[in-house]
Protein backbone atom coordinates (compact mmCIF):
# COMPACT_ATOMS: atom_id res chain seq x y z
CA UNK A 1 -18.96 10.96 24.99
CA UNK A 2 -22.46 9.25 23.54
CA UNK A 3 -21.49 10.48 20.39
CA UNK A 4 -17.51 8.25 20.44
CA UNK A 5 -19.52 5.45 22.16
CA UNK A 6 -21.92 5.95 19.04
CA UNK A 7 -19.34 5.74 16.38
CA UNK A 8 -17.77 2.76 18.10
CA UNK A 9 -20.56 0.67 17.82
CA UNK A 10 -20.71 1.82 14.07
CA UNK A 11 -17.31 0.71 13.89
CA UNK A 12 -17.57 -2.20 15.15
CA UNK A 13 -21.15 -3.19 13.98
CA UNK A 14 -19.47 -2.44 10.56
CA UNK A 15 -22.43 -0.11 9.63
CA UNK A 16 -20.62 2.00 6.71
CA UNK A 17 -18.81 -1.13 5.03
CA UNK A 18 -15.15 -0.30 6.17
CA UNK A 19 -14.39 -2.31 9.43
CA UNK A 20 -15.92 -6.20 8.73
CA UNK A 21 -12.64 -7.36 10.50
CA UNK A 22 -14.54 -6.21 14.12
CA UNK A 23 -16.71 -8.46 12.91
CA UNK A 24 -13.93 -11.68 13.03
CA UNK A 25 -12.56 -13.69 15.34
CA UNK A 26 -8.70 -13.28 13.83
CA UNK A 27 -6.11 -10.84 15.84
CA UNK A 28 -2.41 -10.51 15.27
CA UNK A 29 -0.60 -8.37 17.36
CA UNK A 30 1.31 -5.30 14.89
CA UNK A 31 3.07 -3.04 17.48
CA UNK A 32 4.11 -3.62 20.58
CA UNK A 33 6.09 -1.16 23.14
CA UNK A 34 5.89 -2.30 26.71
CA UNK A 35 8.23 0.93 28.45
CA UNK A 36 5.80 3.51 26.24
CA UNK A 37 2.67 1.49 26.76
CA UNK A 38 1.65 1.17 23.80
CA UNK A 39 -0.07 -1.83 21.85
CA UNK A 40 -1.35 -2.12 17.99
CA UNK A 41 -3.49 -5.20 16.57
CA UNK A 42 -4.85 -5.85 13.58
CA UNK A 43 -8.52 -7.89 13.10
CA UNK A 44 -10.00 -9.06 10.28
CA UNK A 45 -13.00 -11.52 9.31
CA UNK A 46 -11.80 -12.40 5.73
CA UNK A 47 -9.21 -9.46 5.46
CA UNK A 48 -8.60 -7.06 2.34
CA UNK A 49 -10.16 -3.43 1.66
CA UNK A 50 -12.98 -3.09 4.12
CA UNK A 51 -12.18 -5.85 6.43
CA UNK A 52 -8.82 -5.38 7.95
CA UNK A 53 -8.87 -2.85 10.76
CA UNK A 54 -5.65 -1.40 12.48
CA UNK A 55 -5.96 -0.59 16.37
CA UNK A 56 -3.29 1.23 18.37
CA UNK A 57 -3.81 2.08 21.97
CA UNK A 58 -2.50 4.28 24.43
CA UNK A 59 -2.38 2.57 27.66
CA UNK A 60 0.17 5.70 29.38
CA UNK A 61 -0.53 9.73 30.36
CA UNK A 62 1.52 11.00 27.20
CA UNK A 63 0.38 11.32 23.75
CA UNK A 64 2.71 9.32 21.43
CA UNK A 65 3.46 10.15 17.94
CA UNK A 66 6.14 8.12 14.82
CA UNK A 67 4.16 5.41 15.66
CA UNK A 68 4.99 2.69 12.57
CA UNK A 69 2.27 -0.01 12.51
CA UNK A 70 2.62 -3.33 10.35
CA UNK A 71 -0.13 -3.25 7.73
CA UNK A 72 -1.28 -6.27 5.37
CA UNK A 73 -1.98 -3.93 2.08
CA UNK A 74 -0.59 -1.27 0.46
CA UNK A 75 -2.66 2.36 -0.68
CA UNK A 76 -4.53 4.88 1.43
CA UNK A 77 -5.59 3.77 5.50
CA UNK A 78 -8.47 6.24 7.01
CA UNK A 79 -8.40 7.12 10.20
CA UNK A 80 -12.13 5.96 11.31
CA UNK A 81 -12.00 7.07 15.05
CA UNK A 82 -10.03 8.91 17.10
CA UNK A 83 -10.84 8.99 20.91
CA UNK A 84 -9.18 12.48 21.31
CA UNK A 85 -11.15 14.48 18.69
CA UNK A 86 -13.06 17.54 19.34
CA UNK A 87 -15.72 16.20 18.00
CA UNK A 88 -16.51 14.34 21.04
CA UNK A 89 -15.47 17.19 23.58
CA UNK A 90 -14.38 20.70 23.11
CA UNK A 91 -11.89 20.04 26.04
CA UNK A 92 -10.31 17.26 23.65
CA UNK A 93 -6.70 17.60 21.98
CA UNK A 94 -7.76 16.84 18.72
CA UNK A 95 -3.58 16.19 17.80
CA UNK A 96 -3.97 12.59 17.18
CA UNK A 97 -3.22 10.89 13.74
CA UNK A 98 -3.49 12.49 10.00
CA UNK A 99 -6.93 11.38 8.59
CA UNK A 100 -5.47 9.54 5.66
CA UNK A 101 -2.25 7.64 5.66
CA UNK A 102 -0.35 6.00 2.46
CA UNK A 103 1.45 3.02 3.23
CA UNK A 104 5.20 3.05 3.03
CA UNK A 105 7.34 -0.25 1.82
CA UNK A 106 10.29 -0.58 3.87
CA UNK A 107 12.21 -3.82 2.93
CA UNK A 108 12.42 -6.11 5.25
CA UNK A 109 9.81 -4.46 7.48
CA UNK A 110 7.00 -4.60 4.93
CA UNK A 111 4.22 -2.32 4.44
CA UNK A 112 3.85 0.65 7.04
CA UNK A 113 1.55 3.30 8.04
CA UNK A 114 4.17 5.86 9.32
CA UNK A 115 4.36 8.18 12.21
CA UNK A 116 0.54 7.39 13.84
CA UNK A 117 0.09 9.51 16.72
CA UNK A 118 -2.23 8.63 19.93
CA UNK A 119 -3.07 10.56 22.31
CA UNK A 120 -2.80 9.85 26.61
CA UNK A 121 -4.89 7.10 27.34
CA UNK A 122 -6.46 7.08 23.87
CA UNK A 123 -6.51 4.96 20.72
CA UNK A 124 -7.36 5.31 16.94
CA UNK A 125 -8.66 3.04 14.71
CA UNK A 126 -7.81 2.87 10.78
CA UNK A 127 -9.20 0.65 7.82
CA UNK A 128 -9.18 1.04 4.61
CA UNK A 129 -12.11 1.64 1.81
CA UNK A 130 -13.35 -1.68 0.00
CA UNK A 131 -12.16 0.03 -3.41
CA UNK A 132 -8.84 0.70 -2.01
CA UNK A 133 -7.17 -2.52 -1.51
């Protein structure tokens, strides 16, 4: 658990130059689903590659997955943290979301990242490289 706590203060410290937007004040809520308990935000500080950061959390006791979260650019999204990888407990899951996502366009819903899966009573966080955007 040091070790998630660790990489979340990384994250939102924005030590590796991928996550400025935990750094800003802005939030706009992407996904909501109050019967599945689920909620998605986005942050940002200036926004673009390396500042916008996508949040989805699990607030329920089952893992969720086809999970489409609004995005603000198009190309690849990392997943940055996952709160149910094995890499912070053997015990973990480790069936959250892929590692890399490429946005989708879908008319008159925008840009998407696709089918994000979270795990019960977890959340993952993705952003984007600064040379991606």
């Amino acid at each position: 658990m040091l070790d998630l706590y660790r990489d979340l203060i990384a994250l939102r410290r924005n030590q590796s130059g991928v996550s400025a937007g935990l750094l800003g004040a802005r939030t706009e809520v992407v996904f909501i689903n109050h019967q599945q308990k689920l909620l998605g935000y986005r942050r940002w500080l200036e926004g673009g590659a390396g500042d916008d950061v996508i949040v989805l959390l699990n607030f329920s006791n089952q893992a969720h997955e086809g999970i489409d979260l609004a995005v603000p650019e198009a190309g690849q999204w990392h997943l940055r943290l996952d709160s149910d990888s094995q890499q912070y407990d053997a015990s973990f899951a480790d069936q959250s979301s892929d590692p890399v996502k490429e946005v989708v366009e879908k008319g008159g819903l925008g840009r998407l990242l696709e089918g994000v899966r979270v795990s019960p009573y977890g959340f993952v966080i993705y952003s984007q490289d600064v040379s991606e955007g």
